[in-house]
PDB file of N, CA and C in Angstrom:
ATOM      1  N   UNK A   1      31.096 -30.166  58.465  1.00  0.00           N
ATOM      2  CA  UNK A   1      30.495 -28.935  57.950  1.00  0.00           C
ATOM      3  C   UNK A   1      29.038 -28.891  58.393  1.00  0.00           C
ATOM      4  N   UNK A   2      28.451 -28.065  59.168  1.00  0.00           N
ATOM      5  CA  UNK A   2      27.178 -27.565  59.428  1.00  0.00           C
ATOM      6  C   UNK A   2      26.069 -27.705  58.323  1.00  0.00           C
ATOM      7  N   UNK A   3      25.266 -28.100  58.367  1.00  0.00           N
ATOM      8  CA  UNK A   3      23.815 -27.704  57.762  1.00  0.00           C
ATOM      9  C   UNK A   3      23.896 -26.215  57.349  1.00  0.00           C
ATOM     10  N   UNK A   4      23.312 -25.858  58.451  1.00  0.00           N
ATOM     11  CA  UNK A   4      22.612 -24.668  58.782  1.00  0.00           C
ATOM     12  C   UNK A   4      24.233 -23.491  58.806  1.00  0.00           C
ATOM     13  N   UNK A   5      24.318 -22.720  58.484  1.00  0.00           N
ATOM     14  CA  UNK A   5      25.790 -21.684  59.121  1.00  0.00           C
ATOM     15  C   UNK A   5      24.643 -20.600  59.579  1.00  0.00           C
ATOM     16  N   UNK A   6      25.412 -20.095  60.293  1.00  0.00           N
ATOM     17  CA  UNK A   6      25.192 -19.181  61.682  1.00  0.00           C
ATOM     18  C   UNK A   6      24.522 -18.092  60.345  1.00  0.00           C
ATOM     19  N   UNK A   7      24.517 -17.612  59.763  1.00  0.00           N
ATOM     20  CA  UNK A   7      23.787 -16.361  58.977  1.00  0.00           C
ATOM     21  C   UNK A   7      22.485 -17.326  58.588  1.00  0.00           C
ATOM     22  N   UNK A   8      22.306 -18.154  58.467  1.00  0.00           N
ATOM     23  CA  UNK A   8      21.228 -19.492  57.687  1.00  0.00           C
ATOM     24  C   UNK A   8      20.107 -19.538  58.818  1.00  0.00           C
ATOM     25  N   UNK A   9      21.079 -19.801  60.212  1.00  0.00           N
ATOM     26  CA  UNK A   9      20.148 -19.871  60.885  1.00  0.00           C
ATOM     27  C   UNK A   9      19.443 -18.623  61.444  1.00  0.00           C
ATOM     28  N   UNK A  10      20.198 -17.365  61.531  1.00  0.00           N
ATOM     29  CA  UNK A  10      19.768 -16.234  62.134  1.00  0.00           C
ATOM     30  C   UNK A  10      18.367 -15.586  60.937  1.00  0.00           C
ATOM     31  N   UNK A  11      18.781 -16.172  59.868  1.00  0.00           N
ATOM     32  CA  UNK A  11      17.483 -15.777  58.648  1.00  0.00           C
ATOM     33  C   UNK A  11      16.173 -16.386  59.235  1.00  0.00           C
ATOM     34  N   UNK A  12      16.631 -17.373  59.341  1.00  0.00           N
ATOM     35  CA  UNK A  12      15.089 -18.451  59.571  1.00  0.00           C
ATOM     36  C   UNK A  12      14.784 -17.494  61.027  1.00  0.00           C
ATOM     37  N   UNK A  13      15.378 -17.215  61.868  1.00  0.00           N
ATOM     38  CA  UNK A  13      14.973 -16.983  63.047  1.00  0.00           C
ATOM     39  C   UNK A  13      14.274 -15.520  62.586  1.00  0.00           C
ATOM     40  N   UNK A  14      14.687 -14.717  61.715  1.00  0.00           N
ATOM     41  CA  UNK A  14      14.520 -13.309  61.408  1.00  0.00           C
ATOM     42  C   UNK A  14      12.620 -13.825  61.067  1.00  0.00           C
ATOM     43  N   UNK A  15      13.214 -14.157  59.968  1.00  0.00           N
ATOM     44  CA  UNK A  15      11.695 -14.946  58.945  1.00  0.00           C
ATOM     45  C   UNK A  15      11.085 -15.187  59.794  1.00  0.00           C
ATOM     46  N   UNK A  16      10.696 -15.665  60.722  1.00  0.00           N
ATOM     47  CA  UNK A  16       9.473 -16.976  61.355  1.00  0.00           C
ATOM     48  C   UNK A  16       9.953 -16.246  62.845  1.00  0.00           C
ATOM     49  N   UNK A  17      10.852 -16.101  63.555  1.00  0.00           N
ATOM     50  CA  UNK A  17      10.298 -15.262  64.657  1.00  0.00           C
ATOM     51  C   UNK A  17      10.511 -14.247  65.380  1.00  0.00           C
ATOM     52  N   UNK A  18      10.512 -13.296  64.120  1.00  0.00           N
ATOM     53  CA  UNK A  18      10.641 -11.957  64.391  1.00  0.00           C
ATOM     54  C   UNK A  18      11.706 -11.344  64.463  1.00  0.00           C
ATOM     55  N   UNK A  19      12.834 -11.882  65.328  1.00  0.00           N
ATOM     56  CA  UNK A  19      14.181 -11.260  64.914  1.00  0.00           C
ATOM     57  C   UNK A  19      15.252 -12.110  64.714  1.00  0.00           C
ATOM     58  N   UNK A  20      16.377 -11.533  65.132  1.00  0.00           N
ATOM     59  CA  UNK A  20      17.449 -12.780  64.190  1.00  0.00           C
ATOM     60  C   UNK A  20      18.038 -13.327  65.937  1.00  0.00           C
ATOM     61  N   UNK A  21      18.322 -12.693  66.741  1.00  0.00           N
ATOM     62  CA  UNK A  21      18.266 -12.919  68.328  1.00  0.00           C
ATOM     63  C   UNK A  21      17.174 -13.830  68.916  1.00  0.00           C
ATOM     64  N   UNK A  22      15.866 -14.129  68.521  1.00  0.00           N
ATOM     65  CA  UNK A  22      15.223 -14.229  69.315  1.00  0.00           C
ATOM     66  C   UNK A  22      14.609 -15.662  68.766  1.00  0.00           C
ATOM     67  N   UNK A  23      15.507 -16.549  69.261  1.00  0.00           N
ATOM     68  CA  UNK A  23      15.718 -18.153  69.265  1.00  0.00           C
ATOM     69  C   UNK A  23      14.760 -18.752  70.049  1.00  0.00           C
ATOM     70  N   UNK A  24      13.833 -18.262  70.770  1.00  0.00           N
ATOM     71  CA  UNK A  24      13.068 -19.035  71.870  1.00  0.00           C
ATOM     72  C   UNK A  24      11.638 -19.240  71.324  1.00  0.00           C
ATOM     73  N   UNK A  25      11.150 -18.269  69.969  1.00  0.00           N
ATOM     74  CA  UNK A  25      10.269 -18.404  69.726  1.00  0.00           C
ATOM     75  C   UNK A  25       9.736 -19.637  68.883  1.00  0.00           C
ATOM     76  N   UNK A  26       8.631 -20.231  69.235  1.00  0.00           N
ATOM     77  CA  UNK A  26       7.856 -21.118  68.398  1.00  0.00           C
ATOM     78  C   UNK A  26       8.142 -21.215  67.363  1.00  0.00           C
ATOM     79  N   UNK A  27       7.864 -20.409  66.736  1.00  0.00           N
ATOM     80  CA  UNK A  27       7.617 -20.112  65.126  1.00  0.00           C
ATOM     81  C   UNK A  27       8.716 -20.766  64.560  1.00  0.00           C
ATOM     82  N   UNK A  28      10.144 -20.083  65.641  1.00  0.00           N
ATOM     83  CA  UNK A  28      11.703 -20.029  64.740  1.00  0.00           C
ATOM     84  C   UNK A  28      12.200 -21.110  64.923  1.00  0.00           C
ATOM     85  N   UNK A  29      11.636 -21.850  66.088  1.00  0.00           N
ATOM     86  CA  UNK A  29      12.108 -23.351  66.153  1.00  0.00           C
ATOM     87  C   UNK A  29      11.313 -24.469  65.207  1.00  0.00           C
ATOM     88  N   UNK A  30      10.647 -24.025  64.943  1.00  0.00           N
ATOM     89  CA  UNK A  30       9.460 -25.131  63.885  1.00  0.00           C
ATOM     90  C   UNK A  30      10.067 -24.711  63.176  1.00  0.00           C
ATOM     91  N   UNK A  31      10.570 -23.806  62.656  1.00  0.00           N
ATOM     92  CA  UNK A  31      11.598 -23.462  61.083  1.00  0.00           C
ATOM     93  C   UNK A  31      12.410 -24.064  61.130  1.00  0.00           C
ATOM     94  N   UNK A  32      13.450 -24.167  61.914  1.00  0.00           N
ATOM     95  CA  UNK A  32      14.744 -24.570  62.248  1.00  0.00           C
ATOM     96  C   UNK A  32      14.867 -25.705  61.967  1.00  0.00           C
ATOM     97  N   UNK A  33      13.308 -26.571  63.248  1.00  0.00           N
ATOM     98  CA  UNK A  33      13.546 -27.588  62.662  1.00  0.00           C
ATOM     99  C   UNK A  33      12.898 -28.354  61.424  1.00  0.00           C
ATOM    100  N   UNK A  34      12.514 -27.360  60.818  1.00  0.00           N
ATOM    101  CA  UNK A  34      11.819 -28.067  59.520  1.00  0.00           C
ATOM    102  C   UNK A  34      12.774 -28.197  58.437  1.00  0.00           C
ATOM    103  N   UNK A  35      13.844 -26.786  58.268  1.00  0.00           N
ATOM    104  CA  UNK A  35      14.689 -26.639  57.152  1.00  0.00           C
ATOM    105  C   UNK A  35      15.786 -28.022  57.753  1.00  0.00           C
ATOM    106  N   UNK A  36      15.654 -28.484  59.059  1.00  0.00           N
ATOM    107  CA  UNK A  36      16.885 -29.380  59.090  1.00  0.00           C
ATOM    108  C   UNK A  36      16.451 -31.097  58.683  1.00  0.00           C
ATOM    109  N   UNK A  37      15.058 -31.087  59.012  1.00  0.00           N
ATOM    110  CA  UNK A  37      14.450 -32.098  58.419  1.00  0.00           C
ATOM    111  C   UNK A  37      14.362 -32.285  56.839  1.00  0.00           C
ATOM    112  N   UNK A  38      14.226 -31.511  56.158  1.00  0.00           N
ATOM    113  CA  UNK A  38      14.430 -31.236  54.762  1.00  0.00           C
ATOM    114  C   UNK A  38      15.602 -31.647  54.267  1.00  0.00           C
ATOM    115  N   UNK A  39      16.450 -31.343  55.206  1.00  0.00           N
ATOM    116  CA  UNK A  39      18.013 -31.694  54.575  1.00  0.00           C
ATOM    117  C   UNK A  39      18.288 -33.013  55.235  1.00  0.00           C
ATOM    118  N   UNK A  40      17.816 -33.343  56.302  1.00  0.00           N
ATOM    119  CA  UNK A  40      17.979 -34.963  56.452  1.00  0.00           C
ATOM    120  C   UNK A  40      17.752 -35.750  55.362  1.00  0.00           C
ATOM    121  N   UNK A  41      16.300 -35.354  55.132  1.00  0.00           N
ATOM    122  CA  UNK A  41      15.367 -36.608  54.225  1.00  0.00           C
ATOM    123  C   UNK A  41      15.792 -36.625  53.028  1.00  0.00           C
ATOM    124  N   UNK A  42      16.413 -36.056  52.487  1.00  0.00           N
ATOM    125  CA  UNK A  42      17.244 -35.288  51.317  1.00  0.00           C
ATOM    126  C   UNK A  42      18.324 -36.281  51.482  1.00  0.00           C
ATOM    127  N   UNK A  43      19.283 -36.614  52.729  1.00  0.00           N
ATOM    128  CA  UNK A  43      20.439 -37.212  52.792  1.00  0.00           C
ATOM    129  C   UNK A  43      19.947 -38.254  52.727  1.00  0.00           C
ATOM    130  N   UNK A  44      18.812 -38.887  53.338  1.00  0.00           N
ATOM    131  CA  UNK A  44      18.660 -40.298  53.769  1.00  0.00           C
ATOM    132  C   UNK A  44      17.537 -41.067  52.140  1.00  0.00           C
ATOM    133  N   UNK A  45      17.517 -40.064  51.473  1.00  0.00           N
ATOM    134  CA  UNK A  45      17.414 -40.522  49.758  1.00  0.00           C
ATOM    135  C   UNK A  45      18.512 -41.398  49.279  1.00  0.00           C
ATOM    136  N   UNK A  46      19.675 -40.575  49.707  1.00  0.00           N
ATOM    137  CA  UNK A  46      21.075 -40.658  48.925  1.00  0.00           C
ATOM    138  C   UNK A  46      21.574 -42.116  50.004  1.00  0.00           C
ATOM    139  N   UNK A  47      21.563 -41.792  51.225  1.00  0.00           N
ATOM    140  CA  UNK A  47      22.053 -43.081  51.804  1.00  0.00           C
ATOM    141  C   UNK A  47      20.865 -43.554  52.370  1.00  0.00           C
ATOM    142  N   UNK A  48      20.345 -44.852  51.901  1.00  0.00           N
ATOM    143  CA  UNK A  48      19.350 -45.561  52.318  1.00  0.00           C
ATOM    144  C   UNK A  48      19.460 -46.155  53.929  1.00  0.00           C
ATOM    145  N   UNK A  49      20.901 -46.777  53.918  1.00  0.00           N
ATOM    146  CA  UNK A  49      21.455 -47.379  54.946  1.00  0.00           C
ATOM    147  C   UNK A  49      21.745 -46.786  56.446  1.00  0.00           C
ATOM    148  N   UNK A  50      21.597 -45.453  55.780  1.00  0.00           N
ATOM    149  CA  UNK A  50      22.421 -44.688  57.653  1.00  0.00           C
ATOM    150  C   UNK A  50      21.285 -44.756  58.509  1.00  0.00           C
ATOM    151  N   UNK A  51      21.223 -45.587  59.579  1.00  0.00           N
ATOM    152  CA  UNK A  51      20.244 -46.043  60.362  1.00  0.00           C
ATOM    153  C   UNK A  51      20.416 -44.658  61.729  1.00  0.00           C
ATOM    154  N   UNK A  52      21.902 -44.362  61.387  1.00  0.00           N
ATOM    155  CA  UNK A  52      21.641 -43.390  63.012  1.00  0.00           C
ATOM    156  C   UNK A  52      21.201 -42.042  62.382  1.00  0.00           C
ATOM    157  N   UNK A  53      21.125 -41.410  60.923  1.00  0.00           N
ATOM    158  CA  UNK A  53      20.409 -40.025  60.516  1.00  0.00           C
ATOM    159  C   UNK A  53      18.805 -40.505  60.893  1.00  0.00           C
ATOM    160  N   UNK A  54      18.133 -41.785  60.225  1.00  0.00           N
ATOM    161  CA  UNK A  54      17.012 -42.177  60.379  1.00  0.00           C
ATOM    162  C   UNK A  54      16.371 -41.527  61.824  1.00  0.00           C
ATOM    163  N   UNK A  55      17.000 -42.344  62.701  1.00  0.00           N
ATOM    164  CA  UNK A  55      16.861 -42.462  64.084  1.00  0.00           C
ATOM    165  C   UNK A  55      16.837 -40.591  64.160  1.00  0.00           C
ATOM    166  N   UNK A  56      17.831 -39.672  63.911  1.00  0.00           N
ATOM    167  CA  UNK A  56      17.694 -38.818  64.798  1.00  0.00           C
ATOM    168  C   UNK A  56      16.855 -37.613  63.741  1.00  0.00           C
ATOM    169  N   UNK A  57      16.527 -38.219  62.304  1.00  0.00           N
ATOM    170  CA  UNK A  57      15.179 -37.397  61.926  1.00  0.00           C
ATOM    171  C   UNK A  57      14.215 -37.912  62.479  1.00  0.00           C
ATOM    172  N   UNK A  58      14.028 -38.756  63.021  1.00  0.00           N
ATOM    173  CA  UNK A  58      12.686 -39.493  63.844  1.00  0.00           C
ATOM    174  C   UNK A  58      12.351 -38.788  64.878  1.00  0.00           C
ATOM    175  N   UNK A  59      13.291 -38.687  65.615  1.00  0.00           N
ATOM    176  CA  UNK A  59      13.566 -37.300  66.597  1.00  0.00           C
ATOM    177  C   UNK A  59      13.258 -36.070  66.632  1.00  0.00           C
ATOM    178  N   UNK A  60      13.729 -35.841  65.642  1.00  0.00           N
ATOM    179  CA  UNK A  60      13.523 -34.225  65.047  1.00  0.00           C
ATOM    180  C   UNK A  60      12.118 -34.093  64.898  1.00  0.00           C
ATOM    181  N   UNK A  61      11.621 -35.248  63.978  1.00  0.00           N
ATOM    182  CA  UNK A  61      10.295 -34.845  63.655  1.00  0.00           C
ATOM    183  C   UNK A  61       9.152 -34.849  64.651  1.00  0.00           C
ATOM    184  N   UNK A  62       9.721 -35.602  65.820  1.00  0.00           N
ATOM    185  CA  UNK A  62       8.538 -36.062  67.196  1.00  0.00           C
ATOM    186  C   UNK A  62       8.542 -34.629  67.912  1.00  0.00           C
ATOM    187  N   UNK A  63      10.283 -34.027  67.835  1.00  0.00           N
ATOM    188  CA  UNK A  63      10.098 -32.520  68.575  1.00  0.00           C
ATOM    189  C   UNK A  63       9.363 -31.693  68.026  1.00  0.00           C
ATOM    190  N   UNK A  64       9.464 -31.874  66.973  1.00  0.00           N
ATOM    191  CA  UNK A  64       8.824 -30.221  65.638  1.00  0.00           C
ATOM    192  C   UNK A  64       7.259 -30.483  66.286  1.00  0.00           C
ATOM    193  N   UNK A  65       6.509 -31.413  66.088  1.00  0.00           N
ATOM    194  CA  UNK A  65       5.395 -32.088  66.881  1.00  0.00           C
ATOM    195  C   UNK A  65       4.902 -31.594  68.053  1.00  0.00           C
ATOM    196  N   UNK A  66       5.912 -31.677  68.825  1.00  0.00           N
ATOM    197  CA  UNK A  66       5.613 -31.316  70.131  1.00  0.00           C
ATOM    198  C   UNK A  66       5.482 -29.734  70.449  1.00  0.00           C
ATOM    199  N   UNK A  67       6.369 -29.071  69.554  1.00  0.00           N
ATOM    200  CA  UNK A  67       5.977 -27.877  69.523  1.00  0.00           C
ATOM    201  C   UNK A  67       4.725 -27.262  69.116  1.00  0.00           C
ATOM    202  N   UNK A  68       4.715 -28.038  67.842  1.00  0.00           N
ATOM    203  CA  UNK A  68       3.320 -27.721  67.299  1.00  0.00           C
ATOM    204  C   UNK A  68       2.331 -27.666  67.931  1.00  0.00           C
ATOM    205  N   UNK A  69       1.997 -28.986  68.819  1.00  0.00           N
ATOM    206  CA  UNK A  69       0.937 -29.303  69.760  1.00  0.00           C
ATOM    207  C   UNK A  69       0.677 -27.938  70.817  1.00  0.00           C
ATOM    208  N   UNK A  70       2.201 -27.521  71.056  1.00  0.00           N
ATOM    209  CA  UNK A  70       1.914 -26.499  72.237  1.00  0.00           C
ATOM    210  C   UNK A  70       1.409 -25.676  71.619  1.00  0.00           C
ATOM    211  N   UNK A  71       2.114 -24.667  70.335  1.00  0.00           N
ATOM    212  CA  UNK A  71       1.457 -23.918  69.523  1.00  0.00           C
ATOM    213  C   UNK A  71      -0.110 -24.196  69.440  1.00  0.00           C
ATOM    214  N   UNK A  72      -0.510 -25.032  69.014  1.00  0.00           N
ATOM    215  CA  UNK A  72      -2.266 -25.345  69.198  1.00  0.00           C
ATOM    216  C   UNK A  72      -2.867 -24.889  69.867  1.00  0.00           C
ATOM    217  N   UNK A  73      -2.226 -25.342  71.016  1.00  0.00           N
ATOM    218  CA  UNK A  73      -2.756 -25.529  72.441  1.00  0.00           C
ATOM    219  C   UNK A  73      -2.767 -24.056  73.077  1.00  0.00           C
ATOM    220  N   UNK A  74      -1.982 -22.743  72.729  1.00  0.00           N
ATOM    221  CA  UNK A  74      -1.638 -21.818  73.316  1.00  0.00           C
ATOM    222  C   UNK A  74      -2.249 -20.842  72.102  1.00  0.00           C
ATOM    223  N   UNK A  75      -1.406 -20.958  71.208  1.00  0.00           N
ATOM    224  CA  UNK A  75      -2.502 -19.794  70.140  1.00  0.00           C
ATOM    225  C   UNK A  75      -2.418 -20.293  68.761  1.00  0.00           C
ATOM    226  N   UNK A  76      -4.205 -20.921  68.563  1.00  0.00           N
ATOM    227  CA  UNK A  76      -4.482 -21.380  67.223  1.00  0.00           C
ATOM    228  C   UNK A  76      -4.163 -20.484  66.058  1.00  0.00           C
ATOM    229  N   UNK A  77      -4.037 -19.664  66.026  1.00  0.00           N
ATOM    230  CA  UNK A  77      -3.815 -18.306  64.847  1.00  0.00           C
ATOM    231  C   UNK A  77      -2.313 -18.446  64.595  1.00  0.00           C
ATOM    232  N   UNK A  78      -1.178 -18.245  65.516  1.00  0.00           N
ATOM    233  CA  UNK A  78       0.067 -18.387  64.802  1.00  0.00           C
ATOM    234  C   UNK A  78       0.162 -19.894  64.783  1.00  0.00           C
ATOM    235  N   UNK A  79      -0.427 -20.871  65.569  1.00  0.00           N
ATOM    236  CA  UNK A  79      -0.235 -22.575  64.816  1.00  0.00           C
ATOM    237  C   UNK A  79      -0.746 -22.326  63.286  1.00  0.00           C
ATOM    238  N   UNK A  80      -2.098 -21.531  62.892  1.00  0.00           N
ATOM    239  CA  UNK A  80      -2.004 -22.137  61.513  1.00  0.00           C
ATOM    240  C   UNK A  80      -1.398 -21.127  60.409  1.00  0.00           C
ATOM    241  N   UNK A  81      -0.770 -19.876  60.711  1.00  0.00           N
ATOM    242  CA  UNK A  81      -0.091 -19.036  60.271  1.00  0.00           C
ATOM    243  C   UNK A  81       1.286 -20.014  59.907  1.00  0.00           C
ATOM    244  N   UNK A  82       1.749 -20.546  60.832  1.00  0.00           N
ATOM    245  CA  UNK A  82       3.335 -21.481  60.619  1.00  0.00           C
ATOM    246  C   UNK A  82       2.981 -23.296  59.694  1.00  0.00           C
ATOM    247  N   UNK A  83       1.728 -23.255  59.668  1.00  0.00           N
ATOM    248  CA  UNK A  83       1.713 -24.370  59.359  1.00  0.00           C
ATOM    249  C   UNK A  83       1.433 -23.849  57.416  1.00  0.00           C
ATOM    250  N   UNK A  84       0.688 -23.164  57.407  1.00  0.00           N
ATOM    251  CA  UNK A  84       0.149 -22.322  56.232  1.00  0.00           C
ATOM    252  C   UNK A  84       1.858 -22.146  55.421  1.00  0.00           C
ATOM    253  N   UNK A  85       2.586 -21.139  56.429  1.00  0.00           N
ATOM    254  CA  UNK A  85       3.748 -20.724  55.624  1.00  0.00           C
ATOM    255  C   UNK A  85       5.147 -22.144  55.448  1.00  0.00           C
ATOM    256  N   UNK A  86       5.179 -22.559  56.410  1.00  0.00           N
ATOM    257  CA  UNK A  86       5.923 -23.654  55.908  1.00  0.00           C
ATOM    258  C   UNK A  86       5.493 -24.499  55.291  1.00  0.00           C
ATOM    259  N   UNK A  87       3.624 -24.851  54.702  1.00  0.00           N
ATOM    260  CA  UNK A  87       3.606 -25.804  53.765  1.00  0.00           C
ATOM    261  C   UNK A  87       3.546 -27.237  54.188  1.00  0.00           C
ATOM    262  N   UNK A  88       3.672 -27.203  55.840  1.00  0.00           N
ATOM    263  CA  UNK A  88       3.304 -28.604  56.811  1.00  0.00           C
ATOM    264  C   UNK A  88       1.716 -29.037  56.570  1.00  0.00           C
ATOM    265  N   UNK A  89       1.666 -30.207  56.378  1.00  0.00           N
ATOM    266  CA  UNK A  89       0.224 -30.868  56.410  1.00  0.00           C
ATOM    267  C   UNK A  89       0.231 -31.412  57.807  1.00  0.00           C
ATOM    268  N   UNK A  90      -1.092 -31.105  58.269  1.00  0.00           N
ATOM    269  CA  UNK A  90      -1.823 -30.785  59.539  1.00  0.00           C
ATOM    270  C   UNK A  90      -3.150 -31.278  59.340  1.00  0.00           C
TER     271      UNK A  90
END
């Protein structure tokens, strides 16, 4: 069973970047992957032990990162607009 279902994710994409189609944007991928990090760290409460969720929120969180950085790097105003609304410490 999915995390995210296809209406879940098209919201976040609506919310954060602009439409429910338009998957390429910054914004909607730092959502995406924030609401999926949320639900990792959430799982990996419950199972201490699962070393391969660990591993691939480790992942997750180095990408969300990397986006961010570009966001910075390209336009400071929606980096701290997304950081503001999702509640990320920066």
């Amino acid at each position: 069973m999915p995390v995210l279902t296809k209406e879940a994710k098209q919201e976040i994409f609506k919310t954060h970047g602009g439409a429910a189609t338009n998957t390429g944007n910054s914004e909607g991928q730092i959502a995406l992957f924030t609401a999926r990090i949320e639900h990792l760290t959430e799982h990996l409460k419950k199972n201490k032990k699962d070393h391969v969720t660990e591993t691939s929120l480790v992942d997750m969180v180095g990408k969300r990162k990397q986006l961010l950085n570009y966001l910075k790097q390209s336009d400071i105003e929606r980096y701290r607009a997304i950081i503001a609304k999702l509640g990320l410490r920066k």
